[in-house]
Protein backbone atom coordinates (compact mmCIF):
# COMPACT_ATOMS: atom_id res chain seq x y z
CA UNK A 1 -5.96 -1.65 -25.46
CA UNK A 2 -6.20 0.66 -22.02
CA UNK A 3 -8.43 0.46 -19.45
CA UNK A 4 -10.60 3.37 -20.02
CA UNK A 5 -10.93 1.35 -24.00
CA UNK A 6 -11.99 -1.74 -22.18
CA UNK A 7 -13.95 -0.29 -20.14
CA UNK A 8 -15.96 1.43 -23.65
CA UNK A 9 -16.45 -1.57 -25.52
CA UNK A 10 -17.46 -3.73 -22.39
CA UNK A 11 -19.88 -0.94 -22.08
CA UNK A 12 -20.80 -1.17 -25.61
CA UNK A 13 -21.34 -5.26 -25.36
CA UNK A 14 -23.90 -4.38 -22.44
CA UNK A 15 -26.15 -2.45 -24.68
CA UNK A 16 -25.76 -5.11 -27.34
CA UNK A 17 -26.94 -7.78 -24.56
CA UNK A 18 -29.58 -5.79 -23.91
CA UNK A 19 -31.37 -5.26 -27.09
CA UNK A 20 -31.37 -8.99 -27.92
CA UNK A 21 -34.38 -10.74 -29.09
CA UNK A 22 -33.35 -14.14 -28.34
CA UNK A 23 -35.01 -16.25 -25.31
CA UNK A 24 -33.62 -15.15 -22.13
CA UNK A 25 -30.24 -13.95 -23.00
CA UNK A 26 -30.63 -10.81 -21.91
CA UNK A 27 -32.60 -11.70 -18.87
CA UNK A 28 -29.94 -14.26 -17.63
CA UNK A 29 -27.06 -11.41 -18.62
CA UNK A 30 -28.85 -8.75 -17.09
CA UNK A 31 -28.81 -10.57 -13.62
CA UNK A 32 -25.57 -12.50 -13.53
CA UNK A 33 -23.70 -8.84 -15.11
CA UNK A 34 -23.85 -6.78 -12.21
CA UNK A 35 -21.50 -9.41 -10.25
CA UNK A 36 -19.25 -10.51 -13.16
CA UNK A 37 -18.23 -6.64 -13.38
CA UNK A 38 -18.09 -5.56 -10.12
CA UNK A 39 -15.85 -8.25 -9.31
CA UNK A 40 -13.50 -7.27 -12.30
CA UNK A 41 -13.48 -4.37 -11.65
CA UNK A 42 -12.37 -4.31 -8.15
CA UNK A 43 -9.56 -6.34 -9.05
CA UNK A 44 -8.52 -3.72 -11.43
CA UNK A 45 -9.33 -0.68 -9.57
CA UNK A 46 -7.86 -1.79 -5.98
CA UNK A 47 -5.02 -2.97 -7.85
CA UNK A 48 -4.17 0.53 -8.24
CA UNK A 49 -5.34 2.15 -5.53
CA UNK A 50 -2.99 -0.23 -3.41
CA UNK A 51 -0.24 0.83 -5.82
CA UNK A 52 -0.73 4.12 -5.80
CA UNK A 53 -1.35 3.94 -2.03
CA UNK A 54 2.09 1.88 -1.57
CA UNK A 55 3.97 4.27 -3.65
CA UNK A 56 2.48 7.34 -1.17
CA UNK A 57 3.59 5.61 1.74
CA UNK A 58 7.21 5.22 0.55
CA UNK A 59 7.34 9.28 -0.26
CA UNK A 60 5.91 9.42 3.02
CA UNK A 61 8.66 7.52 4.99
CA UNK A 62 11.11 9.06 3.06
CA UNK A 63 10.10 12.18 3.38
CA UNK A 64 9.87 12.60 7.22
CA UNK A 65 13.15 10.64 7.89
CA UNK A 66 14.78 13.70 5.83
CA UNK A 67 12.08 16.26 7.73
CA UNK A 68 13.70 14.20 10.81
CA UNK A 69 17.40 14.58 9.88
CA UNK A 70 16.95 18.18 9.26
CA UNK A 71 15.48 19.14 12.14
CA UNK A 72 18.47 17.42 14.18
CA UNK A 73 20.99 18.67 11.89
CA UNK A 74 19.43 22.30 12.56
CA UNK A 75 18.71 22.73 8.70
CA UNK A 76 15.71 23.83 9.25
CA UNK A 77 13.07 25.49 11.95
CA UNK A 78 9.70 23.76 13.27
CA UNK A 79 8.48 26.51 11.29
CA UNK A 80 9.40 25.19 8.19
CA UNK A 81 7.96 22.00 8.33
CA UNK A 82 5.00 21.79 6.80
CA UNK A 83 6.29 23.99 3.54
CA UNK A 84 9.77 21.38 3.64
CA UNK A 85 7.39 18.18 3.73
CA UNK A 86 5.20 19.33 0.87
CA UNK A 87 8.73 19.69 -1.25
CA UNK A 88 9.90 16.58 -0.15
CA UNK A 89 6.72 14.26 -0.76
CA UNK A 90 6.39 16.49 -4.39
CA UNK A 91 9.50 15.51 -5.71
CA UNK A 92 9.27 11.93 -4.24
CA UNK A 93 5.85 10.33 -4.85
CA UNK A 94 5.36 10.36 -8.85
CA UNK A 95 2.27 7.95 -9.18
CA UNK A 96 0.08 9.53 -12.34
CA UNK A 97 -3.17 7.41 -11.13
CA UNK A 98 -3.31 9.28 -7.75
CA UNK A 99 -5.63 12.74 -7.78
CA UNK A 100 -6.53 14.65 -4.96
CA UNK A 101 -3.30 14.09 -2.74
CA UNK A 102 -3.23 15.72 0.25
CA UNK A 103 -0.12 15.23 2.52
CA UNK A 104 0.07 17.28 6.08
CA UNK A 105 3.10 16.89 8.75
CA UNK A 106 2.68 17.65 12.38
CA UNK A 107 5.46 18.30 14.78
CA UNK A 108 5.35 17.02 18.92
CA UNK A 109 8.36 19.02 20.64
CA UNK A 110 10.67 17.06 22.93
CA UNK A 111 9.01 15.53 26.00
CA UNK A 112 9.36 12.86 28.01
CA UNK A 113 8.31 10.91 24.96
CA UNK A 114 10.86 11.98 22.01
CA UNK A 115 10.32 14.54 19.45
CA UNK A 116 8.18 13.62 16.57
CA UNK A 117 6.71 14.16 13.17
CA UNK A 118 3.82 13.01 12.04
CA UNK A 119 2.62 12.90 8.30
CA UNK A 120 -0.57 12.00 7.25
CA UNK A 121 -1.61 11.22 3.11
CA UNK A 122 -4.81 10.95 1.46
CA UNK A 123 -5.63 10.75 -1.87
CA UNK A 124 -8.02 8.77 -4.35
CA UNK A 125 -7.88 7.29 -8.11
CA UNK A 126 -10.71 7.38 -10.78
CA UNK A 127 -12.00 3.83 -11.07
CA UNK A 128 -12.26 2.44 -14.74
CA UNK A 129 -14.63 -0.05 -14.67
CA UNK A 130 -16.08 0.05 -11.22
CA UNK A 131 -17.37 3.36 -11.88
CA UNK A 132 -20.50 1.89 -14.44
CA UNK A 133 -21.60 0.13 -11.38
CA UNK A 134 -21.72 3.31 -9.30
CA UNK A 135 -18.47 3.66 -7.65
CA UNK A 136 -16.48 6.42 -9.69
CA UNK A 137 -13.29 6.61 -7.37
CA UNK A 138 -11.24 5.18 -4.44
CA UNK A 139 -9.90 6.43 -1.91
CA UNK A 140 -6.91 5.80 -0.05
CA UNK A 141 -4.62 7.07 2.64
CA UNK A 142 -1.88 6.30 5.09
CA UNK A 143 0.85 8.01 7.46
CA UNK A 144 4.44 7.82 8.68
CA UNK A 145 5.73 8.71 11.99
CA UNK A 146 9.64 9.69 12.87
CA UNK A 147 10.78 9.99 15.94
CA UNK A 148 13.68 11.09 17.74
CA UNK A 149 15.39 11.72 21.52
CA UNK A 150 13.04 8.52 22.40
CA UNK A 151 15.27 6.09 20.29
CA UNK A 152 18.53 4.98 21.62
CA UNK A 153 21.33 2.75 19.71
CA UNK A 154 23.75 0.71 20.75
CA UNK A 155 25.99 -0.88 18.05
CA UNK A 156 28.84 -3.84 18.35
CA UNK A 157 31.30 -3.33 15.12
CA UNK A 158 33.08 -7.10 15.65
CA UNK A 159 36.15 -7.09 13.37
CA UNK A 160 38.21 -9.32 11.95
CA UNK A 161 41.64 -9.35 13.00
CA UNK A 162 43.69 -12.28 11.38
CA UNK A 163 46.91 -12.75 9.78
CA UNK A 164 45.28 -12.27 6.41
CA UNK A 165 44.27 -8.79 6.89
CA UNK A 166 48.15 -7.83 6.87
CA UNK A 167 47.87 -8.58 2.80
CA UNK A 168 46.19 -5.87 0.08
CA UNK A 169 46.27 -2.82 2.79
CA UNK A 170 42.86 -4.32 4.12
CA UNK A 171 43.65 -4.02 7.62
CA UNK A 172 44.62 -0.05 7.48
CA UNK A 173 41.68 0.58 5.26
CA UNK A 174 39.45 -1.32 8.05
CA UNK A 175 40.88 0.62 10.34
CA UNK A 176 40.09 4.21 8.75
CA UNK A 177 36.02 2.85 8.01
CA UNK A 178 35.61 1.26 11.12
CA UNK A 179 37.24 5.31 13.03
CA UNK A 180 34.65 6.66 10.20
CA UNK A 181 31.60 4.59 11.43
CA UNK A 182 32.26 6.22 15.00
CA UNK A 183 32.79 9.34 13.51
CA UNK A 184 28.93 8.74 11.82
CA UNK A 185 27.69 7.39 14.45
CA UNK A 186 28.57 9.87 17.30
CA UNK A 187 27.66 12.87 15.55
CA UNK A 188 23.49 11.70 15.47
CA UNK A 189 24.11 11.58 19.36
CA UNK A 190 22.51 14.56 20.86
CA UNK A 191 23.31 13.44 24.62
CA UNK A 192 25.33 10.83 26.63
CA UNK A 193 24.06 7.61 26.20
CA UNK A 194 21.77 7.98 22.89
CA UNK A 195 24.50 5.80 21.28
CA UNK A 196 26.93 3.42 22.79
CA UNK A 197 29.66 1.52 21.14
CA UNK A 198 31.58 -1.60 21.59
CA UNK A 199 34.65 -2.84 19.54
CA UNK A 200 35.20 -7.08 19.56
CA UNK A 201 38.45 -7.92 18.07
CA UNK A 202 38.60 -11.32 16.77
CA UNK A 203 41.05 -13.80 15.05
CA UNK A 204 40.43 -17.87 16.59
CA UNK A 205 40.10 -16.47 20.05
CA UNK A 206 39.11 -13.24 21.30
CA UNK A 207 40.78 -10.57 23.83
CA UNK A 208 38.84 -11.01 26.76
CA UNK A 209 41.64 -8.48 28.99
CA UNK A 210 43.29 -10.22 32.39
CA UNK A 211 40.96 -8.29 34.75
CA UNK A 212 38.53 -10.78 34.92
CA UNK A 213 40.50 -14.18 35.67
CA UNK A 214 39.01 -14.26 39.53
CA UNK A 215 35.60 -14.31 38.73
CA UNK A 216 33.60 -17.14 39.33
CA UNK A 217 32.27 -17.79 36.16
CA UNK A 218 36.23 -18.47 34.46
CA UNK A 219 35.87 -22.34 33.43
CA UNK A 220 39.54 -23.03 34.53
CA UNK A 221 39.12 -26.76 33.72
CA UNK A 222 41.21 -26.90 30.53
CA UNK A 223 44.06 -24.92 31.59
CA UNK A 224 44.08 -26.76 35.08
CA UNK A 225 44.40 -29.99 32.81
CA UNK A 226 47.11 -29.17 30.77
CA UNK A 227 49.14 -28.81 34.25
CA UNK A 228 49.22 -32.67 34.74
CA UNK A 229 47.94 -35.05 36.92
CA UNK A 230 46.50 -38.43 37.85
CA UNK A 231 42.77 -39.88 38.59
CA UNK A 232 42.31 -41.89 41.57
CA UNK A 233 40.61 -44.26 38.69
CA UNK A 234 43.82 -44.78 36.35
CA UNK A 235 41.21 -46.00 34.04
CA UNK A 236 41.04 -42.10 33.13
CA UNK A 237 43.92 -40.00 32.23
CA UNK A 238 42.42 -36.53 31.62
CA UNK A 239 41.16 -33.97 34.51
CA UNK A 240 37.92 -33.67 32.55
CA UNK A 241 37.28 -37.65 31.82
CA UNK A 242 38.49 -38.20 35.44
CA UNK A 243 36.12 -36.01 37.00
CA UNK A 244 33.03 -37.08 34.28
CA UNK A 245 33.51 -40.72 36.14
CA UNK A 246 32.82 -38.90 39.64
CA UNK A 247 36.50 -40.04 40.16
CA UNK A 248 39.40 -37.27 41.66
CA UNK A 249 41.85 -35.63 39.91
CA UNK A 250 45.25 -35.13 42.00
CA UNK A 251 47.31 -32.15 39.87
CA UNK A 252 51.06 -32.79 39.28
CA UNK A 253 51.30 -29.14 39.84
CA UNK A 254 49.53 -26.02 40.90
CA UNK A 255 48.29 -24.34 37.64
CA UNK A 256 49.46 -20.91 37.25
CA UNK A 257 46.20 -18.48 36.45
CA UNK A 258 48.83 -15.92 36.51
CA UNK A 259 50.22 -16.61 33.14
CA UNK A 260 47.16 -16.35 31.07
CA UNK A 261 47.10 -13.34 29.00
CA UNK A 262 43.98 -12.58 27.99
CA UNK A 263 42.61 -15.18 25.19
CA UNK A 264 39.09 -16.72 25.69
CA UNK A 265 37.69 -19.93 23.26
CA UNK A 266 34.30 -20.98 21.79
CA UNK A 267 32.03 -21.48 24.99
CA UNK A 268 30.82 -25.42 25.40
CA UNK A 269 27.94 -26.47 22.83
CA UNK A 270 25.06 -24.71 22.86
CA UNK A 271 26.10 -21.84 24.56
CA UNK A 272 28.45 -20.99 21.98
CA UNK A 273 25.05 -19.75 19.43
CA UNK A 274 23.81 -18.16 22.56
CA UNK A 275 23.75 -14.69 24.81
CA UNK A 276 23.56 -16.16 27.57
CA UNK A 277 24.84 -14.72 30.99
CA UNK A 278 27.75 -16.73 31.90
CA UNK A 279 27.03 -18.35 35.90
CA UNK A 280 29.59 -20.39 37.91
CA UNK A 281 25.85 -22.31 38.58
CA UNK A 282 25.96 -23.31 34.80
CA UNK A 283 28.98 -24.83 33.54
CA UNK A 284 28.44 -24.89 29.92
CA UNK A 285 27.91 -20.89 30.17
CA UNK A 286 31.54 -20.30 32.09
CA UNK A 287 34.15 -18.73 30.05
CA UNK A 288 36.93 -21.29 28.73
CA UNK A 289 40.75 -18.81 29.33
CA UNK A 290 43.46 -20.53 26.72
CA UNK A 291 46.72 -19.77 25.92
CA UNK A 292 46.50 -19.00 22.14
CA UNK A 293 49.77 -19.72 20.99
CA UNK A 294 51.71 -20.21 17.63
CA UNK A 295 55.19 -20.89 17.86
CA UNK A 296 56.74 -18.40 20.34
CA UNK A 297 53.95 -15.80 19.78
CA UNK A 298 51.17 -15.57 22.17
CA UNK A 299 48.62 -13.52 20.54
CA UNK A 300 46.88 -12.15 23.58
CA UNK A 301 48.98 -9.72 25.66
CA UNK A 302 48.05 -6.43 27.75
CA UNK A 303 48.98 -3.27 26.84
CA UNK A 304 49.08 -1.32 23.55
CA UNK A 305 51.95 -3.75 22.40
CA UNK A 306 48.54 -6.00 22.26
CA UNK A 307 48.72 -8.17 18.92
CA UNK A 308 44.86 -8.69 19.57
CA UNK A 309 43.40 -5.59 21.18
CA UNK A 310 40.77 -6.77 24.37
CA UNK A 311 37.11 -6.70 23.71
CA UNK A 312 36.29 -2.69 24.58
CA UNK A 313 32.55 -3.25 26.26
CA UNK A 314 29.81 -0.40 25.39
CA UNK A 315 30.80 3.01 25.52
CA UNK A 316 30.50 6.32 24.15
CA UNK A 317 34.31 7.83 25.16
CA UNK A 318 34.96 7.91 21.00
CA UNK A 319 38.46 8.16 21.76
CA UNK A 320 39.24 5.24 23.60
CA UNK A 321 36.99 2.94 21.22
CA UNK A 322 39.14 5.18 18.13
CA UNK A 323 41.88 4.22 19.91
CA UNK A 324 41.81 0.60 20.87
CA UNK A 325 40.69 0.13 16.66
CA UNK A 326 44.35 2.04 15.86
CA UNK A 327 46.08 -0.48 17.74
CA UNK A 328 44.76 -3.28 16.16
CA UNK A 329 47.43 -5.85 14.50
CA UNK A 330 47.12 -8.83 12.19
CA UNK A 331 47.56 -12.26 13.57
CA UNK A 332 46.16 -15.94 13.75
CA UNK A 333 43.24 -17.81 12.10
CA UNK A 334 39.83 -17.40 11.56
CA UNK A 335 36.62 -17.61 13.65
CA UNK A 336 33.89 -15.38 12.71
CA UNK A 337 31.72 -17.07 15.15
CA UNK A 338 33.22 -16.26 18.40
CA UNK A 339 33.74 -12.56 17.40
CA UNK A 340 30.00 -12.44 16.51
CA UNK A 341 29.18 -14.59 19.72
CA UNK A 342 31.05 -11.59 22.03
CA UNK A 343 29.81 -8.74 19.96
CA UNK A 344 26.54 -10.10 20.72
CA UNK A 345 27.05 -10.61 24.22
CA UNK A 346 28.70 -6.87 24.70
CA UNK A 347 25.18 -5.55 24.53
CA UNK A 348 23.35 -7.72 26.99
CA UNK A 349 23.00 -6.00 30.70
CA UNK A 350 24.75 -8.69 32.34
CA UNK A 351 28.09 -10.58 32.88
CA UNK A 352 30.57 -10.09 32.16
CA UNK A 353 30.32 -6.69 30.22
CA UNK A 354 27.22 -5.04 32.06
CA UNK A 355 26.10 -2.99 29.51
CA UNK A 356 24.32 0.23 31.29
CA UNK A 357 20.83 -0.37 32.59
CA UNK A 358 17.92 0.37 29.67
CA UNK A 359 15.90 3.18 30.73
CA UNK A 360 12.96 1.51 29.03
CA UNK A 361 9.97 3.82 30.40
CA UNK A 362 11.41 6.86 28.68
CA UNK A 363 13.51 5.30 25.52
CA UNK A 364 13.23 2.46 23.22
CA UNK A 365 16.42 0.63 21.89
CA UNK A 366 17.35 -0.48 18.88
CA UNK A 367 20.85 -3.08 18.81
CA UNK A 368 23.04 -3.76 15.78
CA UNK A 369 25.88 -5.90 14.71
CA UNK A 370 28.24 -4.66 12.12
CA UNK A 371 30.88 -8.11 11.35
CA UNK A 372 33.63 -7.47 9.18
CA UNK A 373 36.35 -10.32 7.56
CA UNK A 374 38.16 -11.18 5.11
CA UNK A 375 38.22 -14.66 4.46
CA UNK A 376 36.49 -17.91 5.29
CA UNK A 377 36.35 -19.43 8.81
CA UNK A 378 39.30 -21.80 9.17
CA UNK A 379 39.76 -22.89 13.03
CA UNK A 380 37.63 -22.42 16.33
CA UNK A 381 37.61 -24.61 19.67
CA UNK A 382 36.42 -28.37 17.64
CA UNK A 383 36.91 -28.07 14.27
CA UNK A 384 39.57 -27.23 11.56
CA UNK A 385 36.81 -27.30 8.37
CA UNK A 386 35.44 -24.15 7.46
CA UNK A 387 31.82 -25.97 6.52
CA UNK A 388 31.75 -27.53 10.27
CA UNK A 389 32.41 -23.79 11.90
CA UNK A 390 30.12 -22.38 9.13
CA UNK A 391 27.04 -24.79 10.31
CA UNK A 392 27.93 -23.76 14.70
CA UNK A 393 27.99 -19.93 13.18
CA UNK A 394 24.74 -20.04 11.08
CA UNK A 395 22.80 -21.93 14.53
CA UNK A 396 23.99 -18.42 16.29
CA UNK A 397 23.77 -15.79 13.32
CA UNK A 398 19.60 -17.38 13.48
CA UNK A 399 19.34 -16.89 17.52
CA UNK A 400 21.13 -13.10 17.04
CA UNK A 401 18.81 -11.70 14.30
CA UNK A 402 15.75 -12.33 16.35
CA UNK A 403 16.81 -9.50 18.57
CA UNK A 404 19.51 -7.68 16.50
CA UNK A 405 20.66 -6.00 13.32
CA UNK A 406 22.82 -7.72 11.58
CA UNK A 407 25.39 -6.38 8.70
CA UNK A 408 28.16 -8.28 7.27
CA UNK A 409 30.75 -7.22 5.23
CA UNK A 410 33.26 -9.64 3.61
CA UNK A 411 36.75 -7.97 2.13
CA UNK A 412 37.57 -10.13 -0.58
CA UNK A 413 40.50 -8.83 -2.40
CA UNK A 414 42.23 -12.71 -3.27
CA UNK A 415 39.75 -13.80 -5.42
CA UNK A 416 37.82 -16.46 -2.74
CA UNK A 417 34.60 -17.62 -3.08
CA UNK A 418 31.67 -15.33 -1.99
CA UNK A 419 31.14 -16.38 1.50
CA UNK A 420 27.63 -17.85 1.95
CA UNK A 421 27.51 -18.08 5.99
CA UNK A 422 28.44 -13.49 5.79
CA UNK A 423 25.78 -13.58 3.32
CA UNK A 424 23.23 -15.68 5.74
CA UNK A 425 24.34 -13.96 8.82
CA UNK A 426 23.15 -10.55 7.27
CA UNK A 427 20.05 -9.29 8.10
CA UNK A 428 18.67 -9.17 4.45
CA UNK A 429 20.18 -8.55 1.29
CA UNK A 430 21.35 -5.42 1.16
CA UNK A 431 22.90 -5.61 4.32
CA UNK A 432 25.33 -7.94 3.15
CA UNK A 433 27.98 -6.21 1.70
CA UNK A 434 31.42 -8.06 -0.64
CA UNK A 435 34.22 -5.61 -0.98
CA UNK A 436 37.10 -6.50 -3.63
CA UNK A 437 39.36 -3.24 -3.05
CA UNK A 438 40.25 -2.65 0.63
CA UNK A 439 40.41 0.94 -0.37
CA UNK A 440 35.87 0.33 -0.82
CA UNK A 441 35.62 -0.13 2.67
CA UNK A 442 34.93 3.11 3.56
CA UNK A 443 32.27 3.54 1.44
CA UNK A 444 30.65 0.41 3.01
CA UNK A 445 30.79 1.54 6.29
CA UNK A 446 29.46 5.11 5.45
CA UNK A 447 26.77 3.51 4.08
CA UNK A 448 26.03 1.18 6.75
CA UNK A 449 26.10 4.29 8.92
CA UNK A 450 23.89 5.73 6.56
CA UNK A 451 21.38 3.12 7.15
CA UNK A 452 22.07 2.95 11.34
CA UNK A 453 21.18 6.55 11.43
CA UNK A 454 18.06 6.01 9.93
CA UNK A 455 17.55 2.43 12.19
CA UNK A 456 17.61 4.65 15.15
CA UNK A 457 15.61 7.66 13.60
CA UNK A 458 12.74 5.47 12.00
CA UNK A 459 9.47 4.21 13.97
């Protein structure tokens, strides 16, 4: 039975009620009916006017993130804009219970503001039931704003370089998505600075480049202990244990700063789920320089001979980022965390990257991560068991989606288990993404550009 049939034979059992006979049926009916429909009826009748109403809104968005694109892209003229947005919201919004529908887009030219469109709806249904208490329609309407040259990006693609990647041609096929997503993500850039880049290598360590061993906030404690040495208590017999008792540590030797090569470890606990700015002042916040070494192999070097590339901070010279992602090789274990930890930290404004200052009076930002690998986590500074690393990662994945972005993408062309700490590190659903061909990568990454391009596009 439809509404419009209920809606008859309720109408029919009213008259029916009203030509009784019997005591004070129809008196009781007659004042407790009024009520007993309206409230029906509004359940019905808003329930499609909010559904209707949701399904505008969606045409709506839709349809001036394309008007948005188009105008960048030079597809069309501001001239065109109202005739494009009718076409767009007509083929787009479908609802048969709307009538009425009105849709009208308004364009603000670049100022000091950003360029914008504006689309307002309105539209109403034809109640079913509310209408035999006196209200014969609903109405309804909403709007939709894009806006552009106000909105500035700034994305950290953290990727995964361990010795896995050297199997199933992931690590080439990472290489050509990852060039691709610059490639997408340049070209929405209308002028310097509307989109800035960084690129975090990882494997157990990252490549945090030689250039910043004298700085103050190096935590030189664990490479100063490995030199040798005694305690003036021999009670203790490590620098750190030594100097915990308030005791002094004598070195057997001078430790050489000289010979470090680049690598950087997990930060102390809790810093290590955190963006904080790392301070001589603060310990726990330094950065922790090891020599991340297997066999005779020492996996940070400088140099394009590199076997993991140094962190390249925020930038929009395409080349060198392009660059830096061709000279990636595959080597060492796996810790997702610490890449995600220094992507993270590339876009703060602070040590040690210094991202460029925000102009925040004339642009808003918008900050994404974009962490690709290929396996599960297997080693980081504590702990050799992937569910241990997992539980430090999923503590910092929490702490970086308040403030970020977040898409994961997990190559999985062996056959492992889906990897549940990608899938909770991911922003929502779909932007967790589980390859199993490398050669799908690329179409991940377009699409996550896809989506970035309208992150920075959409108010």
């Amino acid at each position: 039975m439809t509404i419009r049939q209920a809606a008859v034979r309720l109408q029919s059992i009213i008259g029916s009620f009203g030509r009784s006979e019997r005591g004070n049926i129809a008196i009781l009916f007659a004042i407790a009916v009024v009520p007993v429909i309206s409230f029906v009826g509004a359940a019905i009748d808003y329930t499609r006017a909010n559904s209707a109403r949701s399904s505008m809104q969606a045409a709506m968005d839709s349809t001036s993130l394309m008007l948005a694109k188009d105008l960048q892209d030079g597809t069309i003229n501001t001239s065109q804009i109202t005739q494009k947005a009718e076409e767009y919201f007509k083929a787009l919004f479908t609802n048969a219970d709307a009538k009425s529908v009105t849709v009208n887009a308004t364009y603000t030219a670049a100022s000091g503001s950003g360029s914008k469109i504006l689309i307002n709806g309105a539209g109403k249904i034809d109640t079913s039931i509310m209408r035999l208490v006196g209200i014969p329609d609903i109405n309804f309407n909403t709007s939709t704003t894009s806006a552009w040259g106000n909105n500035r990006m700034r994305v950290a693609m953290v990727l995964d370089n361990t010795g896995s990647m050297a199997s199933d041609g992931k690590m080439p096929a990472m290489q050509t998505a990852a060039k691709s997503l610059i490639d997408q993500l340049s070209a929405i850039a209308k002028n310097p600075g509307d989109m800035y880049i960084s690129v975090v290598p990882f494997a157990k360590d990252v490549n945090f480049g030689t250039s910043y061993a004298n700085q103050t906030y190096m935590d030189w404690s664990d490479w100063d202990a490995k030199a040798g040495g005694t305690c003036s208590n021999t009670n203790y017999t490590t620098k750190q244990s030594c100097q915990d008792a308030g005791r002094t540590w004598t070195a057997a030797q001078t430790p050489d700063h000289s010979k470090w090569t680049g690598c950087v470890t997990d930060r102390a606990q809790d810093y290590d789920t955190k963006n904080t700015i790392p301070t001589a002042a603060n310990a726990s916040t330094r950065v922790v320089p090891e020599e991340y070494v297997s066999g005779s192999t020492k996996y940070c070097k400088t140099g394009s001979s590199s076997y993991l590339q140094p962190i390249v901070p925020l930038s929009y010279d395409w080349s060198t980022l392009k660059t830096s992602i061709t000279n990636m090789q595959p080597t060492g274990n796996t810790n997702q965390g610490i890449g995600l930890a220094w992507g993270w930290l590339t876009l703060g404004t602070g040590a040690p990257f210094s991202a460029p200052a925000k102009d925040t009076a004339n642009y808003t930002y918008k900050e994404a991560i974009v962490l690709l690998s290929d396996g599960l986590n297997t080693q980081n500074r504590w702990y050799s068991s992937a569910s241990q690393i997992d539980a430090r990662q999923k503590i910092l994945c929490d702490n970086a989606k308040a403030s970020n972005t977040i898409y994961t993408v997990q190559v999985n062309t062996g056959g492992d288990p889906t990897s549940t700490v990608l899938q909770y590190c991911a922003s929502g659903a779909d932007k967790f993404f589980e390859v199993k061909q490398a050669n799908q990568t690329l179409s991940v990454f377009n699409s996550i550009g896809q989506s970035l391009a309208k992150l920075r596009i959409a108010k």
